[in-house]
Structure formats: structure tokens, C-alpha cells
C-alpha atoms as a PDB file:
ATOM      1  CA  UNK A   1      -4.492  -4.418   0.840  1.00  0.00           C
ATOM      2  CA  UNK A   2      -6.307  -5.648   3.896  1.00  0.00           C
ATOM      3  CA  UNK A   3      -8.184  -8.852   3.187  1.00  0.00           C
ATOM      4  CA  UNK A   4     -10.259  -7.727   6.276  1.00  0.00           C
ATOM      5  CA  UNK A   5     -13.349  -6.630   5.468  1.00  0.00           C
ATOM      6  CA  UNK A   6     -16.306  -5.662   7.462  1.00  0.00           C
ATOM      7  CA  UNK A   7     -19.821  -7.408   6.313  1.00  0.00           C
ATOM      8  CA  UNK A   8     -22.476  -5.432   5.780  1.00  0.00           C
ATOM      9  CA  UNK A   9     -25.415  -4.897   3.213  1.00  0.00           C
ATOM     10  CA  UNK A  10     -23.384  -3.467   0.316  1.00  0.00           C
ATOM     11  CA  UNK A  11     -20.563  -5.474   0.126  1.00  0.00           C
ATOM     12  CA  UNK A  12     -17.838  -3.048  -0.464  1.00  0.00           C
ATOM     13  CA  UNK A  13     -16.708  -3.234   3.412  1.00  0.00           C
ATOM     14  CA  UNK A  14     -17.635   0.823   4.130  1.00  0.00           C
ATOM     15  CA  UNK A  15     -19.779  -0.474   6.867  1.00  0.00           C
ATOM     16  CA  UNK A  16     -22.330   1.978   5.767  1.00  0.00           C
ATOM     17  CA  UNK A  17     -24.841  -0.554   4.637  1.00  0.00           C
ATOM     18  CA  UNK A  18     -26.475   1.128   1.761  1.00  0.00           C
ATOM     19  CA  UNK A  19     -26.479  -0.350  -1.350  1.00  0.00           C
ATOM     20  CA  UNK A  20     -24.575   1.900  -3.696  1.00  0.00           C
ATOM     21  CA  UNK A  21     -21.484   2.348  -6.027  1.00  0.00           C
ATOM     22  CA  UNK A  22     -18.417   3.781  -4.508  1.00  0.00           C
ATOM     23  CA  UNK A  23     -15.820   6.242  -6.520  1.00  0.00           C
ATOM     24  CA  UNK A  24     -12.420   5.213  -5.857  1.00  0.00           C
ATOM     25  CA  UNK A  25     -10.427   7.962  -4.071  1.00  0.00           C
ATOM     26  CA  UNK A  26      -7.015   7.689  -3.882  1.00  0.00           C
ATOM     27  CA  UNK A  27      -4.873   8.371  -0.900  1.00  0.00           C
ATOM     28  CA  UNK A  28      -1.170   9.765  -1.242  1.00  0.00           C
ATOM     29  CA  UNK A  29       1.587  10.030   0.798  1.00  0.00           C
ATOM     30  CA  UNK A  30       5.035  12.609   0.188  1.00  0.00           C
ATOM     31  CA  UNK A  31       8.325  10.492   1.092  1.00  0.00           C
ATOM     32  CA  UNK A  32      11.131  12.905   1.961  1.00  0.00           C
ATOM     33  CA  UNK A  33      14.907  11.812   1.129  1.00  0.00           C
ATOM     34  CA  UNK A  34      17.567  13.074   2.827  1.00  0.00           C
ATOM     35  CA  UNK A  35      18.744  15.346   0.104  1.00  0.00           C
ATOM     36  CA  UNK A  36      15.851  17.349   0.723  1.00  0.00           C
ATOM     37  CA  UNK A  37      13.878  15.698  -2.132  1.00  0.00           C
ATOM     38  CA  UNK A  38      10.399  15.007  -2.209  1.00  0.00           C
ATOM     39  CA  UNK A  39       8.366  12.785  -4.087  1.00  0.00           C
ATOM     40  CA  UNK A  40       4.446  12.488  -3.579  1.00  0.00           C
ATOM     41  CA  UNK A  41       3.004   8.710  -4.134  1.00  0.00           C
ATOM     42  CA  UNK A  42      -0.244   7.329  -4.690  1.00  0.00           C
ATOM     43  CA  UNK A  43      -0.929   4.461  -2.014  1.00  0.00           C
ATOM     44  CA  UNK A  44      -1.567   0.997  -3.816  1.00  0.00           C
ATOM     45  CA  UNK A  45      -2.188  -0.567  -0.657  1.00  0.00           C
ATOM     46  CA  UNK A  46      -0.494  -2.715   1.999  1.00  0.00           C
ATOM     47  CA  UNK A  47       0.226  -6.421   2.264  1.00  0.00           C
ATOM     48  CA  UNK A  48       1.641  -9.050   4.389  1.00  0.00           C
ATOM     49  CA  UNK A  49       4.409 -11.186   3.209  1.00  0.00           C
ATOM     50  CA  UNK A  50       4.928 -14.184   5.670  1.00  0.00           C
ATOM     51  CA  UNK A  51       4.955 -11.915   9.396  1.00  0.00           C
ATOM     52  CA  UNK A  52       6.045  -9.068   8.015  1.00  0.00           C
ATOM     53  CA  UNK A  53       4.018  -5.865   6.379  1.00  0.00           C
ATOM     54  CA  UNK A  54       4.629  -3.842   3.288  1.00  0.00           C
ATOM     55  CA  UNK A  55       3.139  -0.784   1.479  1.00  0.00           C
ATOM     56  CA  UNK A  56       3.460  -0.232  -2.204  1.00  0.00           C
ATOM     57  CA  UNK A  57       3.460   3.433  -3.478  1.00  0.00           C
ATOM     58  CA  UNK A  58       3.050   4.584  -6.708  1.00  0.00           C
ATOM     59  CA  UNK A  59       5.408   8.260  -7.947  1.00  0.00           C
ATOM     60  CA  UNK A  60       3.093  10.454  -9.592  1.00  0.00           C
ATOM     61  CA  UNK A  61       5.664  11.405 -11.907  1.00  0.00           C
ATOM     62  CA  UNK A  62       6.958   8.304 -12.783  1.00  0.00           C
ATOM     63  CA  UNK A  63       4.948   6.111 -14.870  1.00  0.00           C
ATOM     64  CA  UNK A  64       5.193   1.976 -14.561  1.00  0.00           C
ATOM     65  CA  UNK A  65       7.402   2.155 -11.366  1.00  0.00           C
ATOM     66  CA  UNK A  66       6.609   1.016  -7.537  1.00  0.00           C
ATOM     67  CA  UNK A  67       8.563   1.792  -4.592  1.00  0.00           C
ATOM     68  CA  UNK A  68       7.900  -0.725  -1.823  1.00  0.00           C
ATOM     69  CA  UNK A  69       8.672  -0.016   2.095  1.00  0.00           C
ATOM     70  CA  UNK A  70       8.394  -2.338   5.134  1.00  0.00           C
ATOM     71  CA  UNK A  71       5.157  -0.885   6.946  1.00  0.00           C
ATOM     72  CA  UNK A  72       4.757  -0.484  10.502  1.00  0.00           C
ATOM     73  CA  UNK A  73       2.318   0.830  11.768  1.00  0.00           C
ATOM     74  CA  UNK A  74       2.492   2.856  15.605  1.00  0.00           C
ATOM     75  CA  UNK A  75      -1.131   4.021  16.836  1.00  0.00           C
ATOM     76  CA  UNK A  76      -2.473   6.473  14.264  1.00  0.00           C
ATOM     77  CA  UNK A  77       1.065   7.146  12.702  1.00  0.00           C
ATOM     78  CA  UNK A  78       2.612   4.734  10.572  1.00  0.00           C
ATOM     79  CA  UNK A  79       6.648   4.261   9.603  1.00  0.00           C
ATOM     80  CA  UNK A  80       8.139   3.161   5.928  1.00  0.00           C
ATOM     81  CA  UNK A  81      10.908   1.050   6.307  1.00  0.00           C
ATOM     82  CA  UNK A  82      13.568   0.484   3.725  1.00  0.00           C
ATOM     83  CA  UNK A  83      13.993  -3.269   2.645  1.00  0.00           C
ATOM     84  CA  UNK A  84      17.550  -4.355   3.051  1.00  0.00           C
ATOM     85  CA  UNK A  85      17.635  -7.386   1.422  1.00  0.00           C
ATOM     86  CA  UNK A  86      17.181  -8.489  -2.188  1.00  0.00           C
ATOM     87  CA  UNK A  87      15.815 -11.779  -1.515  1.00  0.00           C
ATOM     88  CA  UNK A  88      12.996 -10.053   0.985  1.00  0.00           C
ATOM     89  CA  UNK A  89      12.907  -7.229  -1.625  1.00  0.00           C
ATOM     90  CA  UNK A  90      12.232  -9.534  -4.345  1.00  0.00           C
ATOM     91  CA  UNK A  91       9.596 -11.939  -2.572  1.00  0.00           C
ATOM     92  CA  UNK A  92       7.827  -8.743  -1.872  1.00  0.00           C
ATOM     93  CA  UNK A  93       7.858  -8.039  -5.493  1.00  0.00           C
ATOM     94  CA  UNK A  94       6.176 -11.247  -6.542  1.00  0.00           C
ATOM     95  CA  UNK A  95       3.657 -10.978  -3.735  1.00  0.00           C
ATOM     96  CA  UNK A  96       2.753  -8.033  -5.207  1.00  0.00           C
ATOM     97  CA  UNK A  97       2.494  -9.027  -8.567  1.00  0.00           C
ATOM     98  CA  UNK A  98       0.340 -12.048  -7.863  1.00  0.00           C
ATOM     99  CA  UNK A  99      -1.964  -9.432  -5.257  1.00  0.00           C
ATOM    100  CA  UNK A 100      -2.539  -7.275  -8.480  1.00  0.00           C
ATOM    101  CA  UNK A 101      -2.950 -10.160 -10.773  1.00  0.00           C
ATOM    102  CA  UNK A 102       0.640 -10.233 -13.212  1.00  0.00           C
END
């Protein structure tokens, strides 16, 4: 969740500058494991934490659980990168929690 946002006359950072109501649309991704499983994730939104970026992702088939990847992004392509540690994993988590409002 980018806390960049364009100005413009409606507010909502579209850059379109009407002023109207916008239906949220979400965006997934599908995250392929190595044992050939897939898994296709709604995209909560990316985040910094200290220098660092992170994407949350939300299983469609799993209710109440987030998976959370480093984020990098390369040009128009982007890389998920597994977090390693538990203290990084788990000062990602409260980021997180306090970006969503828990």
C-alpha cells in the first residue's frame, strides 16, 4: 500500500480528476510451489518495513490467513521473495496489522 498518491480533483489518486465513486477491483496473483502446486491470491497491497518492501496476499481458499513475501520489483515484472527470518517475518506481521488497523 503505496502512501503515494497523485493529487487531483477527486481525491482517490486515479489521476482522472472527475469527481466520482470508484468500485474496488481486486488484483490477484497465482504463486507456484515447487511441487507443482498452485495457489491464486488476492493482492492486499505492498508496504515498506524500514528499507525493505513486502507484499501481502490473500489465498482464495483459505479464509483468515496471509502469506507475506519480500517484494522487489524489476521494470514491469516484479519478484516474491521468501522471508528467512522470524524476527523480519514477524516485524512484517505487525506492520501489517497496524497498516490494516488490528
Amino acid at each position: 500500500m503505496n502512501e503515494d498518491k497523485k493529487s487531483n480533483d477527486c481525491g482517490c489518486g486515479c489521476g482522472c480528476g472527475h469527481d466520482h465513486e470508484h468500485d474496488y477491483e481486486p488484483e490477484y496473483i497465482t504463486l507456484e510451489f515447487d511441487d507443482d502446486t498452485e495457489i491464486v491470491c488476492e493482492i492486499l497491497g505492498a508496504f515498506d518495513v524500514g528499507d525493505k518492501e513486502y507484499i501481502a496476499l490473500a489465498p482464495e481458499d483459505k479464509e483468515d490467513e496471509v502469506y507475506f513475501y519480500g517484494y522487489k520489483e524489476n521494470g514491469e515484472e516484479f519478484e516474491l521473495v521468501e522471508i528467512e527470518s522470524d524476527d523480519e517475518f514477524q516485524e512484517v506481521v505487525k506492520v501489517f496489522n497496524q497498516l490494516m488497523g488490528e
